[in-house]
Protein backbone atom coordinates (compact mmCIF):
# COMPACT_ATOMS: atom_id res chain seq x y z
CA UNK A 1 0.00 0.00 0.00
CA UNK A 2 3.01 2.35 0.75
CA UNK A 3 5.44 0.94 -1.61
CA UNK A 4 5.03 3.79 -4.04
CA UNK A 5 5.98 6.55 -1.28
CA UNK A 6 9.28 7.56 -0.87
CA UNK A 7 10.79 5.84 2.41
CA UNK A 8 11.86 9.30 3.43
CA UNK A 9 8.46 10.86 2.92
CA UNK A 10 7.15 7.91 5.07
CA UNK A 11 9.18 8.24 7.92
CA UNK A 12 8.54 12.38 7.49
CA UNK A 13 4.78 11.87 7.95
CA UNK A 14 4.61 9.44 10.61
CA UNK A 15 7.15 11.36 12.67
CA UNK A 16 4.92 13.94 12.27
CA UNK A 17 2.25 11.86 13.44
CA UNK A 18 3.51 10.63 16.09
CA UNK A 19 5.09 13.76 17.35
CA UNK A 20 1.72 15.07 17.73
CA UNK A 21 0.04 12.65 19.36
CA UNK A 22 3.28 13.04 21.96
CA UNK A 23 2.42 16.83 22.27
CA UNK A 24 -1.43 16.04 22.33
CA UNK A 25 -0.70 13.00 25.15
CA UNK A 26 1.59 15.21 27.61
CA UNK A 27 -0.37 18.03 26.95
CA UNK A 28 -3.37 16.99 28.39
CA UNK A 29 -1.72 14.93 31.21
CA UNK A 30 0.51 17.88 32.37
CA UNK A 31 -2.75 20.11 32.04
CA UNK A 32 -4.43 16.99 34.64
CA UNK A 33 -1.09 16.92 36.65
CA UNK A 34 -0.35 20.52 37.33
CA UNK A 35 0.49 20.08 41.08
CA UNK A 36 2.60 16.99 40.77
CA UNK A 37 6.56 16.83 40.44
CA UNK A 38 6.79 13.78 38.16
CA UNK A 39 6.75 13.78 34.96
CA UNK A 40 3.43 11.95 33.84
CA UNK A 41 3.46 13.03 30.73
CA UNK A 42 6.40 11.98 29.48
CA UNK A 43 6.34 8.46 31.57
CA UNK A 44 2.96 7.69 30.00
CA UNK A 45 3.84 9.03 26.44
CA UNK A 46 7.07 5.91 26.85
CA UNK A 47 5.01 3.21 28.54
CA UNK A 48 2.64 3.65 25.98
CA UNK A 49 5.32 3.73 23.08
CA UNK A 50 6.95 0.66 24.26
CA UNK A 51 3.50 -1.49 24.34
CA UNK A 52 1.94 -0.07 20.78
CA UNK A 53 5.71 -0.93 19.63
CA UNK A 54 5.89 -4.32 21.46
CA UNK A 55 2.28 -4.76 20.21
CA UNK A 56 3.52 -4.15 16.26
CA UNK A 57 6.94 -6.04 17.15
CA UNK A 58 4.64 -8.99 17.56
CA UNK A 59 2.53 -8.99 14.70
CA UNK A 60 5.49 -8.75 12.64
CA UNK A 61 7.73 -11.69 14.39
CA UNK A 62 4.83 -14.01 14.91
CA UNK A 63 2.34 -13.18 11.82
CA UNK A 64 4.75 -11.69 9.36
CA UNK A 65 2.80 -8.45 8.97
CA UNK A 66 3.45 -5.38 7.45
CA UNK A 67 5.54 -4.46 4.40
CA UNK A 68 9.43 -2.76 4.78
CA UNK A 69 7.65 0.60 3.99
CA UNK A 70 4.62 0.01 6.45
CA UNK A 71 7.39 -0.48 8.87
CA UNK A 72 8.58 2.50 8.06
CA UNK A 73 5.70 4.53 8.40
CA UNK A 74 4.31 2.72 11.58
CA UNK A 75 7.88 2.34 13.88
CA UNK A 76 10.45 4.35 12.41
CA UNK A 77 8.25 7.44 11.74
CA UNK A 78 5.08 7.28 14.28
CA UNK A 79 6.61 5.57 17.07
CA UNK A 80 9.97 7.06 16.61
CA UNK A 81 8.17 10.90 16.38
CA UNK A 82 5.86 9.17 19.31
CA UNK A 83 8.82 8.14 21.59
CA UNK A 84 12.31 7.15 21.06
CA UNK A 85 12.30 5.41 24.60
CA UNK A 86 10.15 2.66 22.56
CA UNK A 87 12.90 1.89 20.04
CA UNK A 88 15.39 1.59 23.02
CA UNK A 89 12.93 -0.97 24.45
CA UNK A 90 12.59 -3.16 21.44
CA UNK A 91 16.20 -3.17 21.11
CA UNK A 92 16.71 -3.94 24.83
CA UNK A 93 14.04 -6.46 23.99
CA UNK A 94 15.32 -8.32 21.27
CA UNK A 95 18.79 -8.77 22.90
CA UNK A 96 17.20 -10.12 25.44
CA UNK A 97 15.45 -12.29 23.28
CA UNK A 98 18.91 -13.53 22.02
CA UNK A 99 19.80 -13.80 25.47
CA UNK A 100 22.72 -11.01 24.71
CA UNK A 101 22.45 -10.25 28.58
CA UNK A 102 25.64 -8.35 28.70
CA UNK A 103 25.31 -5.77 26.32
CA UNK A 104 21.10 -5.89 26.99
CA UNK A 105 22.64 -4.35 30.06
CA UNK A 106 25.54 -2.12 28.98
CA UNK A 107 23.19 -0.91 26.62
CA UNK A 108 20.34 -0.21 29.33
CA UNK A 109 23.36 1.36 31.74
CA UNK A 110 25.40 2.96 28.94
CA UNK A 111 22.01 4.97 27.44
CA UNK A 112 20.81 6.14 31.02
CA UNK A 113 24.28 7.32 32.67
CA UNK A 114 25.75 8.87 29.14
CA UNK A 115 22.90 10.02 28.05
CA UNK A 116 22.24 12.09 31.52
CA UNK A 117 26.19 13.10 30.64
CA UNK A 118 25.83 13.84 27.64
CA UNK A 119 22.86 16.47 28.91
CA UNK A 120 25.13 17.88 31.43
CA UNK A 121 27.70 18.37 28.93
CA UNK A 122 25.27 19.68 26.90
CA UNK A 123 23.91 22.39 29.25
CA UNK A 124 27.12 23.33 30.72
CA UNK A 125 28.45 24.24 27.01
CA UNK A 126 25.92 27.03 27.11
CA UNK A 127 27.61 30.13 28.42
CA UNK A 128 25.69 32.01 31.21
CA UNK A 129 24.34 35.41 30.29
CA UNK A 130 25.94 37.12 32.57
């Protein structure tokens, strides 16, 4: 059904897609969850990434559905604009699967402590306007 789209434009629109339904999602938690100091929104916009992607994960390992470029539309570009935390959960998955324990966890480890690094790297490269 998608074949004759561009794999670009496919992964263009369903970013776009799913980028909104993030804002949409957060939006209206965070507008439920004024008062509270956890993040809701963006806990609930991953949880929810990681089961709709877990959910298409099966259909395609067990039933053999969807084409390369439906693929691309529904997890590189929806759930990848939706949440990136679900593509780090299928991959955490699936070396799990494979029983790849070891770097299942130096990948879990290495994402959360460099990636909190790489923020504070980040943020202190920013000169302060004083």
């Amino acid at each position: 059904m998608f074949e004759a789209i561009h794999p670009i434009i496919l992964v263009a629109l369903g970013g776009a897609i799913g980028s909104v339904c993030r804002f949409k999602l957060s939006g209206f938690v965070l507008h439920h969850t004024l008062d509270w100091r956890f993040p809701l929104g963006t806990f609930l916009v991953n949880v929810i990434g990681c089961l709709v992607i877990g959910v298409l994960a099966g259909l395609i390992l067990k039933f053999e559905m969807f084409s390369t470029h439906s693929r691309l539309l529904l997890i590189t570009g929806i759930m990848g604009g939706f949440t990136t935390f679900s593509a780090f959960g299928l991959e955490t998955f699936y070396l799990l699967r494979e029983k790849e324990f070891l770097v299942a966890g130096t990948y879990v480890l290495g994402s959360v402590i460099v990636g909190l690094a790489a923020v504070l790297i980040g943020f202190l490269l920013v000169p302060s306007s004083d």
